[in-house]
Protein backbone atom coordinates (compact mmCIF):
# COMPACT_ATOMS: atom_id res chain seq x y z
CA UNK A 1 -125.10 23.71 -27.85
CA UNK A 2 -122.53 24.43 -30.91
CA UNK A 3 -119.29 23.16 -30.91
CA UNK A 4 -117.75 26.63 -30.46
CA UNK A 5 -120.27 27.69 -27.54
CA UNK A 6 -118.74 24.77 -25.68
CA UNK A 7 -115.06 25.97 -26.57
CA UNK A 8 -116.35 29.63 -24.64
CA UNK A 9 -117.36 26.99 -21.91
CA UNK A 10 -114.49 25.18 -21.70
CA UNK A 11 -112.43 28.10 -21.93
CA UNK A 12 -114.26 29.19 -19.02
CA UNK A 13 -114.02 25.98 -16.76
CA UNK A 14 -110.22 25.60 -17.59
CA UNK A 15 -109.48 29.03 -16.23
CA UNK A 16 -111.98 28.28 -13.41
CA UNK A 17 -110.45 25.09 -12.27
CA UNK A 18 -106.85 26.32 -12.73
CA UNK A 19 -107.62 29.16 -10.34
CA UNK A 20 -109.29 26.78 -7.57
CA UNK A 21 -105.87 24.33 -8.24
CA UNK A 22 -103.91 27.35 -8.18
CA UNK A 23 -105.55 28.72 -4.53
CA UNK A 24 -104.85 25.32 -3.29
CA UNK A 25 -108.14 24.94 -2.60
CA UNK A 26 -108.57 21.15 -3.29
CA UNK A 27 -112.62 20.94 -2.33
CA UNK A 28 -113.27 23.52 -4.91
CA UNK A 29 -111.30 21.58 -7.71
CA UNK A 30 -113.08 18.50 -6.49
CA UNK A 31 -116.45 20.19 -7.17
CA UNK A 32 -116.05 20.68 -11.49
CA UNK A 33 -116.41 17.01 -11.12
CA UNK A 34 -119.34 14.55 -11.95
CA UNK A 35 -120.15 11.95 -9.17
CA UNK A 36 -119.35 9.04 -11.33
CA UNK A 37 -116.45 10.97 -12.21
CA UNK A 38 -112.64 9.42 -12.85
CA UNK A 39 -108.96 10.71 -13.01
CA UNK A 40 -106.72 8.92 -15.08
CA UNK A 41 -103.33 10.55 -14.04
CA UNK A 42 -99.84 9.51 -15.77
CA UNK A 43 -98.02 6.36 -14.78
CA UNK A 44 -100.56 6.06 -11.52
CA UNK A 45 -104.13 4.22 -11.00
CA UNK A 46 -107.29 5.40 -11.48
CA UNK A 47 -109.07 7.67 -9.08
CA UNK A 48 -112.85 7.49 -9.07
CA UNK A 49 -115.79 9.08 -7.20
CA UNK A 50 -115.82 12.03 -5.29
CA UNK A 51 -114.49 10.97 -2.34
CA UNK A 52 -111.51 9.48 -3.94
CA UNK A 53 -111.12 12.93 -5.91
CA UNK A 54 -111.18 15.08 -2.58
CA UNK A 55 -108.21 13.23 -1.45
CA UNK A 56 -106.03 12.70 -4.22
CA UNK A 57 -106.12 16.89 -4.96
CA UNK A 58 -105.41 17.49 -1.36
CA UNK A 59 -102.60 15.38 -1.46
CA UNK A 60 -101.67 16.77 -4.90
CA UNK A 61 -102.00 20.37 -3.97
CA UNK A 62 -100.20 19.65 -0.97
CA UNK A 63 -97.03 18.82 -3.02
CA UNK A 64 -96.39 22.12 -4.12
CA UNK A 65 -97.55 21.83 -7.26
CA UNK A 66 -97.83 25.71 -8.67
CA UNK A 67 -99.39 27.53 -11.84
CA UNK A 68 -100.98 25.08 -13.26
CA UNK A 69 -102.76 25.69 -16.91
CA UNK A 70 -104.66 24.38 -19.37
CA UNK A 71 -104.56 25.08 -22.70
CA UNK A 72 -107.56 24.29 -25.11
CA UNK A 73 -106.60 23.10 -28.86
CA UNK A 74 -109.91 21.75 -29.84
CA UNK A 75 -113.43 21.19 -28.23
CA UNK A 76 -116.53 20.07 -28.94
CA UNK A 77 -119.69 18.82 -27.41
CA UNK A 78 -123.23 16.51 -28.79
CA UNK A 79 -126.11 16.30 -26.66
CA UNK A 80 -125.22 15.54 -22.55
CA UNK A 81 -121.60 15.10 -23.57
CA UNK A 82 -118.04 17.04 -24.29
CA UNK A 83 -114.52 17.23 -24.59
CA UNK A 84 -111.91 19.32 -25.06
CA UNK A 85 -107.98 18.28 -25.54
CA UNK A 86 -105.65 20.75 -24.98
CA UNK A 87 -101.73 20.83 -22.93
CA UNK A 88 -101.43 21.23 -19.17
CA UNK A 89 -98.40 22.59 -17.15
CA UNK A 90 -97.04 23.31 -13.47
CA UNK A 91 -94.47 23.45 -11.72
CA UNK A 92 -93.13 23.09 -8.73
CA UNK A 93 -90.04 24.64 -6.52
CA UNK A 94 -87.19 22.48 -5.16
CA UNK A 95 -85.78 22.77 -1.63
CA UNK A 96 -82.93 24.68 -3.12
CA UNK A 97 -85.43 26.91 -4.75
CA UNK A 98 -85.34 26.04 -8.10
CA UNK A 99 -88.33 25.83 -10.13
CA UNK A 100 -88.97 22.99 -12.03
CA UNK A 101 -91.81 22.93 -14.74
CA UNK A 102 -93.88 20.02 -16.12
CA UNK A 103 -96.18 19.91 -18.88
CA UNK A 104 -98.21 17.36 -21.48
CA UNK A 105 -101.55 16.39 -23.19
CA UNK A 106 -104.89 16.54 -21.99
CA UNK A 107 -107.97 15.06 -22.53
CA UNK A 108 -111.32 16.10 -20.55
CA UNK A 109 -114.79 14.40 -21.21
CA UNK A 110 -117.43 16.95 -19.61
CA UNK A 111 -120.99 15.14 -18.71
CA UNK A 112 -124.14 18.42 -19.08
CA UNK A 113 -125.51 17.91 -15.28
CA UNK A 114 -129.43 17.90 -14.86
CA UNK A 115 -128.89 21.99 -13.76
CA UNK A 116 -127.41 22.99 -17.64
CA UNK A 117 -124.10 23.16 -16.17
CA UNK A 118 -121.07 21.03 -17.17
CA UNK A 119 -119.02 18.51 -14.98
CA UNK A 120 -116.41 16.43 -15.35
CA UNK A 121 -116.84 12.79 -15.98
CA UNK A 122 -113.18 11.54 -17.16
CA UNK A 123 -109.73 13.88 -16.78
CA UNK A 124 -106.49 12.22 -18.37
CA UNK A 125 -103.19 13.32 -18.59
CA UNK A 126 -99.50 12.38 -19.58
C-alpha cells in the first residue's frame, strides 16, 4: 500500500472512530484496536489489551467527553505497519453549562490485521 492510500485509510478510520467515541459507544471504539494493543494517554499510565481498553473508554465516554476529532497532518504506512500524527480535540460541558474544549498531538501506530484491515496497536496523546 502507498503512503497516500493509507492517508485515504486513515482518513477513513479517524472519522470512523470519532463517530463510535462520539455515539458513546465505548465497545465499538474498543474494536479499531489490535489485541496487543496500548493507550498511552497524557499524564496517566498505560492501558493495554482489550480488556483494559473496554474499560478505560467506558469510563472515558462516561465523563462527558463530546466531539471529539482527529485531524491527520501526515501518514504513512511499510509493509504490516502505519502511522499517522495529526491533533485531537473535545470537549466537555460544565455543570453550569459551559463548554470547555481540549485539544493536542497525536500519534497512532496502525498494525495490517491477517483480514487486510487496519488496527490499532499504540494510540498516544498530550
Amino acid at each position: 500500500m502507498s503512503s497516500s492510500d493509507f492517508k485515504a485509510t486513515a482518513e477513513q478510520l479517524n472519522q470512523a472512530w470519532d463517530a463510535a467515541f462520539n455515539a458513546k459507544d465505548h465497545a465499538l471504539v474498543t474494536s479499531f484496536y489490535d489485541d496487543a494493543a496500548t493507550v498511552l494517554p497524557s499524564g496517566a499510565p498505560q492501558i493495554n489489551g482489550k480488556d483494559a481498553l473496554l474499560s478505560f473508554w467506558k469510563t472515558s465516554i462516561a465523563q462527558g467527553i463530546i466531539d471529539h476529532k482527529l485531524d491527520l497532518i501526515h501518514a504513512e504506512a511499510d509493509g504490516n505497519l502505519a502511522f499517522q500524527r495529526g491533533h485531537w480535540s473535545a470537549a466537555v460541558v460544565d455543570a453550569q453549562g459551559q463548554r470547555q474544549s481540549f485539544s493536542g498531538n497525536v500519534h497512532l501506530l496502525y498494525k495490517k490485521q491477517a483480514d487486510g484491515h487496519w488496527k490499532l496497536l499504540s494510540h498516544i496523546w498530550n
